[in-house]
C-alpha atoms as a PDB file:
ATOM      1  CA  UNK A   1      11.476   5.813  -0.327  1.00  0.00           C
ATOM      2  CA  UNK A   2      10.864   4.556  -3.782  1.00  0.00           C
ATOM      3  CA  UNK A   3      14.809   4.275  -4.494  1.00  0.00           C
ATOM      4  CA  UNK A   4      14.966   2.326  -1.503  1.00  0.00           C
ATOM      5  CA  UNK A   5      11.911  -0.205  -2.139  1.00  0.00           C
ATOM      6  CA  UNK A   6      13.381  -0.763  -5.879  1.00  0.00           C
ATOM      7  CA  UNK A   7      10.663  -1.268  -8.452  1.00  0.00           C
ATOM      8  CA  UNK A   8       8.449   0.808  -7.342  1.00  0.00           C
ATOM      9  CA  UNK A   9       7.798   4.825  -9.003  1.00  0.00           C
ATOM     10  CA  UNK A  10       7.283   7.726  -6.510  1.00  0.00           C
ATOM     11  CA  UNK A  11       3.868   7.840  -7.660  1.00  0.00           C
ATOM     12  CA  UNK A  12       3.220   4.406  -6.577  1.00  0.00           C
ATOM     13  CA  UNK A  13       4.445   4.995  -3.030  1.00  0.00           C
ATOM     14  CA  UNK A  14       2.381   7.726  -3.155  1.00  0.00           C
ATOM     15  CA  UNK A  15      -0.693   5.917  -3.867  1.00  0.00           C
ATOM     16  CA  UNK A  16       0.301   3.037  -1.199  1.00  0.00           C
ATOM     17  CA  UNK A  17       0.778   6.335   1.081  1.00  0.00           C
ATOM     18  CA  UNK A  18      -2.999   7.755   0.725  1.00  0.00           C
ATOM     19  CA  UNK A  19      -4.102   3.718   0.526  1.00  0.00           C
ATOM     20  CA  UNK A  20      -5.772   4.266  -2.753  1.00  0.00           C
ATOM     21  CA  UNK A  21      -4.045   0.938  -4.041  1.00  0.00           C
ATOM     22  CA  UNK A  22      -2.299  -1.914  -2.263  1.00  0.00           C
ATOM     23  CA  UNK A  23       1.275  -3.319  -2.693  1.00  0.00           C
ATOM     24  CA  UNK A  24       2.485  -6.269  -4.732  1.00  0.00           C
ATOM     25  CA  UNK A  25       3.611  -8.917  -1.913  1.00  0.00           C
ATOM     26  CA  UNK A  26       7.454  -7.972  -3.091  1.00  0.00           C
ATOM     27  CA  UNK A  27       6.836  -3.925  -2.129  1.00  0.00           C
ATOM     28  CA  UNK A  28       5.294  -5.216   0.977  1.00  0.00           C
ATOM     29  CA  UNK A  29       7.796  -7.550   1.983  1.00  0.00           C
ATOM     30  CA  UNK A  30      10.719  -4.616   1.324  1.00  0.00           C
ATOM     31  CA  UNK A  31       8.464  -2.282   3.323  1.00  0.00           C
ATOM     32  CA  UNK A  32       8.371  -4.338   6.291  1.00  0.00           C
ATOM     33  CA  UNK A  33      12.019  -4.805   5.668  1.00  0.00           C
ATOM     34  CA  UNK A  34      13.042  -1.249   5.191  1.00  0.00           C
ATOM     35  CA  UNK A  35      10.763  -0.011   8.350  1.00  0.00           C
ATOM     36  CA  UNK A  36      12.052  -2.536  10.487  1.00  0.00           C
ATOM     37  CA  UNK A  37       8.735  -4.062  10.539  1.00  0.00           C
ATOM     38  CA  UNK A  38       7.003  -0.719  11.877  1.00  0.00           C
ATOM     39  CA  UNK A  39       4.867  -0.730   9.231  1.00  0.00           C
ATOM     40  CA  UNK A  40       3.214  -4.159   7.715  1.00  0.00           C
ATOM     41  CA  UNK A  41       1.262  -5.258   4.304  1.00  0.00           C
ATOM     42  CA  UNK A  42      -1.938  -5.169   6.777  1.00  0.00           C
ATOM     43  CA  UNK A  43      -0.831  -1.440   6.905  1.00  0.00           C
ATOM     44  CA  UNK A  44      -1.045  -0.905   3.198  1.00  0.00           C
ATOM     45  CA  UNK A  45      -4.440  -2.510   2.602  1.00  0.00           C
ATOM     46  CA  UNK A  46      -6.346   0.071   0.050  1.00  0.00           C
ATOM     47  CA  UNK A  47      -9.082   2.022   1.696  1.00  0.00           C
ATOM     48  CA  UNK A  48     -12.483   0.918   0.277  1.00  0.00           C
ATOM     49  CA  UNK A  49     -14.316   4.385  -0.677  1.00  0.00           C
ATOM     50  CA  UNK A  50     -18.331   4.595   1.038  1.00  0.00           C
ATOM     51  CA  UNK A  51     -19.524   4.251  -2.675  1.00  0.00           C
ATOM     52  CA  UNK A  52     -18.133   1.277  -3.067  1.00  0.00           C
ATOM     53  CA  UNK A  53     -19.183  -0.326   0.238  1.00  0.00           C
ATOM     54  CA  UNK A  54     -22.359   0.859  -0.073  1.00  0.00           C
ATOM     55  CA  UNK A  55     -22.675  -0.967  -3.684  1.00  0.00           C
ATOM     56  CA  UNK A  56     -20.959  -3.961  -1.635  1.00  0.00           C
ATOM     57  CA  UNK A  57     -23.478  -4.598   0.465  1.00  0.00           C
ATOM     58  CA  UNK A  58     -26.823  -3.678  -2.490  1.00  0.00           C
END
């Protein structure tokens, strides 16, 4: 999947895979492009660990 985004290492797809960091609006845009749309920059959104909500909201 990297090879086919471009510009991107497998370790970053990785980390867009397990949402522990969100794509530059280029990845996301070939993403969408690639998967036909199936999956969207709204999909890739990081997810926000309890710790950090929790700090958040303090």
């Amino acid at each position: 999947m990297a090879e086919r985004i471009g510009d991107i290492s497998v370790f970053g797809v990785r980390k867009l895979r397990f949402r522990q960091r969100g794509p530059s609006i280029r990845v996301a845009a070939r993403i969408e492009e690639i998967t036909g749309g199936m999956v969207r920059a709204s999909d890739l959104e990081p997810v926000k660990s309890a710790r950090v909500v929790a700090e958040a909201s303090s």
